[in-house]
C-alpha atoms as a PDB file:
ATOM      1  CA  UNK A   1       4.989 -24.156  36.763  1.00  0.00           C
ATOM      2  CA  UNK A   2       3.364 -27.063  34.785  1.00  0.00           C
ATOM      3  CA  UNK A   3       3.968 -26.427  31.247  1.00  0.00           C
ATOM      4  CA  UNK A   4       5.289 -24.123  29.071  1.00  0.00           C
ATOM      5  CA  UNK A   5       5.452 -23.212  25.199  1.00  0.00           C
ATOM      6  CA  UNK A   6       8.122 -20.365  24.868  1.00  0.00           C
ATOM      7  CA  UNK A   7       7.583 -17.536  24.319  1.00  0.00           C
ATOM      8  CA  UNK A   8       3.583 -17.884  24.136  1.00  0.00           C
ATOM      9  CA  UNK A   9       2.476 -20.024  26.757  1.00  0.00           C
ATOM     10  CA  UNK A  10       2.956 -20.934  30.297  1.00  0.00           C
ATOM     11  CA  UNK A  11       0.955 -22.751  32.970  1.00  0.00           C
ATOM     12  CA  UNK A  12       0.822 -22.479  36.783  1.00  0.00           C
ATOM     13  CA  UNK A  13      -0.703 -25.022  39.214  1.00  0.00           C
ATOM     14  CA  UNK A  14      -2.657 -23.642  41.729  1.00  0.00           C
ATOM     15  CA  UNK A  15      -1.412 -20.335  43.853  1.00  0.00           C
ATOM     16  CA  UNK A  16      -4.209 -21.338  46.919  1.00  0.00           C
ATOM     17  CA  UNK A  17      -3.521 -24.256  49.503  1.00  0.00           C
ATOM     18  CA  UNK A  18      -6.858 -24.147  49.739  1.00  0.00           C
ATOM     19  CA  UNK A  19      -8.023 -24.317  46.183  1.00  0.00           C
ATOM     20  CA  UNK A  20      -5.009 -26.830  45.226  1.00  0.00           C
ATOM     21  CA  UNK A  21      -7.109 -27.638  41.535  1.00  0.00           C
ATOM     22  CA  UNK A  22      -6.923 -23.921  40.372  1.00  0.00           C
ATOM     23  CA  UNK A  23      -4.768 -23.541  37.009  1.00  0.00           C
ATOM     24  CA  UNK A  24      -3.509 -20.030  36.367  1.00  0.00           C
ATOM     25  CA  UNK A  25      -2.796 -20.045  32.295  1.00  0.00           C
ATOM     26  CA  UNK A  26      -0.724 -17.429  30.944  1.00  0.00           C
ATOM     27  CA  UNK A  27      -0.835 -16.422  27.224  1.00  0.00           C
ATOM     28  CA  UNK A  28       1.718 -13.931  25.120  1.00  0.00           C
ATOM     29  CA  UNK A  29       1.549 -12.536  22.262  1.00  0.00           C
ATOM     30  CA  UNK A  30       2.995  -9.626  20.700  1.00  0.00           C
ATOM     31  CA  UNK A  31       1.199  -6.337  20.116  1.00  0.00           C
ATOM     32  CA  UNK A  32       2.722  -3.496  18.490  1.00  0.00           C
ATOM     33  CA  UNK A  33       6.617  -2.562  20.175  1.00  0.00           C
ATOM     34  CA  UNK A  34       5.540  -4.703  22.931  1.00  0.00           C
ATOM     35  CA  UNK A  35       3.411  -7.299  24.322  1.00  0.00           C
ATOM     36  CA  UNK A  36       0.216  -8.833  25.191  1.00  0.00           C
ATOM     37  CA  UNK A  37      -0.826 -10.975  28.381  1.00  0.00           C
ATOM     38  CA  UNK A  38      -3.793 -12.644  28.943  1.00  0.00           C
ATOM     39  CA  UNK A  39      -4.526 -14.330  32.167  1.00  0.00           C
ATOM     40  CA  UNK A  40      -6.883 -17.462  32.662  1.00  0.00           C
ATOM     41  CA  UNK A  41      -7.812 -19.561  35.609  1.00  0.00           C
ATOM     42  CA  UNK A  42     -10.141 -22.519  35.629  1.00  0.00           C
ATOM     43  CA  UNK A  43     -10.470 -25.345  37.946  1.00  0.00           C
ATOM     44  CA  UNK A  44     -11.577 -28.887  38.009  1.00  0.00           C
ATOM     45  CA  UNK A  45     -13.639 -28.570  41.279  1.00  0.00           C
ATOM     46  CA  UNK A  46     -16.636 -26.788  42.144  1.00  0.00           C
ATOM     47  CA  UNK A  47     -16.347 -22.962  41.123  1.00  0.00           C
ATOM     48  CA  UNK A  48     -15.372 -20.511  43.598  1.00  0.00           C
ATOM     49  CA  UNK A  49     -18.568 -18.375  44.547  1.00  0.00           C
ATOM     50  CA  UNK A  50     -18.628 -14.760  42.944  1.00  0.00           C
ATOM     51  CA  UNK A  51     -16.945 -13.042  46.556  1.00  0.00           C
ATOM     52  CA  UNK A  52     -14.178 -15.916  45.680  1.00  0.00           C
ATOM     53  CA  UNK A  53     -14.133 -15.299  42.639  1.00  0.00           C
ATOM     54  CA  UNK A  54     -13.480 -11.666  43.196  1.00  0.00           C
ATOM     55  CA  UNK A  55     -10.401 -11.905  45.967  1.00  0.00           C
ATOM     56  CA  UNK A  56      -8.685 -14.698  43.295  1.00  0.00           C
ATOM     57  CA  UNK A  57      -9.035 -12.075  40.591  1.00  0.00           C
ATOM     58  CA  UNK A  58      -7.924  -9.351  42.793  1.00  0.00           C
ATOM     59  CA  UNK A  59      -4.682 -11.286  43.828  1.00  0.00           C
ATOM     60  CA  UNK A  60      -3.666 -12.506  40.395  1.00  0.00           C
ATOM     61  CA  UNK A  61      -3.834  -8.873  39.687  1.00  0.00           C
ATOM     62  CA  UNK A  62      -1.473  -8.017  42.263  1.00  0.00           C
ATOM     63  CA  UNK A  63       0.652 -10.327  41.592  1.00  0.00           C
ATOM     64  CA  UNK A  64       1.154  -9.522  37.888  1.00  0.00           C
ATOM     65  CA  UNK A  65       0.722  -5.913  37.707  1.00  0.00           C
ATOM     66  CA  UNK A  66       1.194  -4.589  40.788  1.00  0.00           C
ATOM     67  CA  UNK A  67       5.046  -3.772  40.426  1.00  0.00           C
ATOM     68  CA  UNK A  68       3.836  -2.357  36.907  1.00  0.00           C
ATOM     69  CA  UNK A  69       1.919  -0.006  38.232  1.00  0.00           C
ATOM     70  CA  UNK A  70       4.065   1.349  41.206  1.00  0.00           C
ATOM     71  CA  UNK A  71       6.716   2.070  37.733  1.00  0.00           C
ATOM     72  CA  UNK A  72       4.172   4.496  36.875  1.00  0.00           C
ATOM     73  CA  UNK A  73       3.442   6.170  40.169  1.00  0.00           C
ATOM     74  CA  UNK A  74       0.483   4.732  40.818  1.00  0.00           C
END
């Protein structure tokens, strides 16, 4: 973790040896009974091509939700 503002914010250096200038920002905020998460990553050196792109997306998914979704049977 490099930063946080509780409750709403926090930020994660990269989760990639390989892309070790990735930043994986995290933002709360509360919607109705529960809450909202919103999921960013940028990155100071060159952009990932769109297959890259793709597999990073598809990990931070699994990585936040995956447990999530198992809860529901899924």
């Amino acid at each position: 973790m490099l930063a946080a503002d509780e409750p709403v914010r926090v930020v994660w250096s990269s989760l990639w040896p390989r892309r070790p200038d990735d930043v994986v920002r995290l933002e709360l905020r509360p919607d109705g009974g529960g809450t909202a998460l919103r999921w960013t990553l940028t990155t100071d050196a060159e952009p990932p091509d769109d297959g890259a792109t793709g597999h990073l997306r598809y990990r931070l998914n699994q990585l936040l939700w995956a447990d999530l979704r198992l809860s529901y049977g899924q």
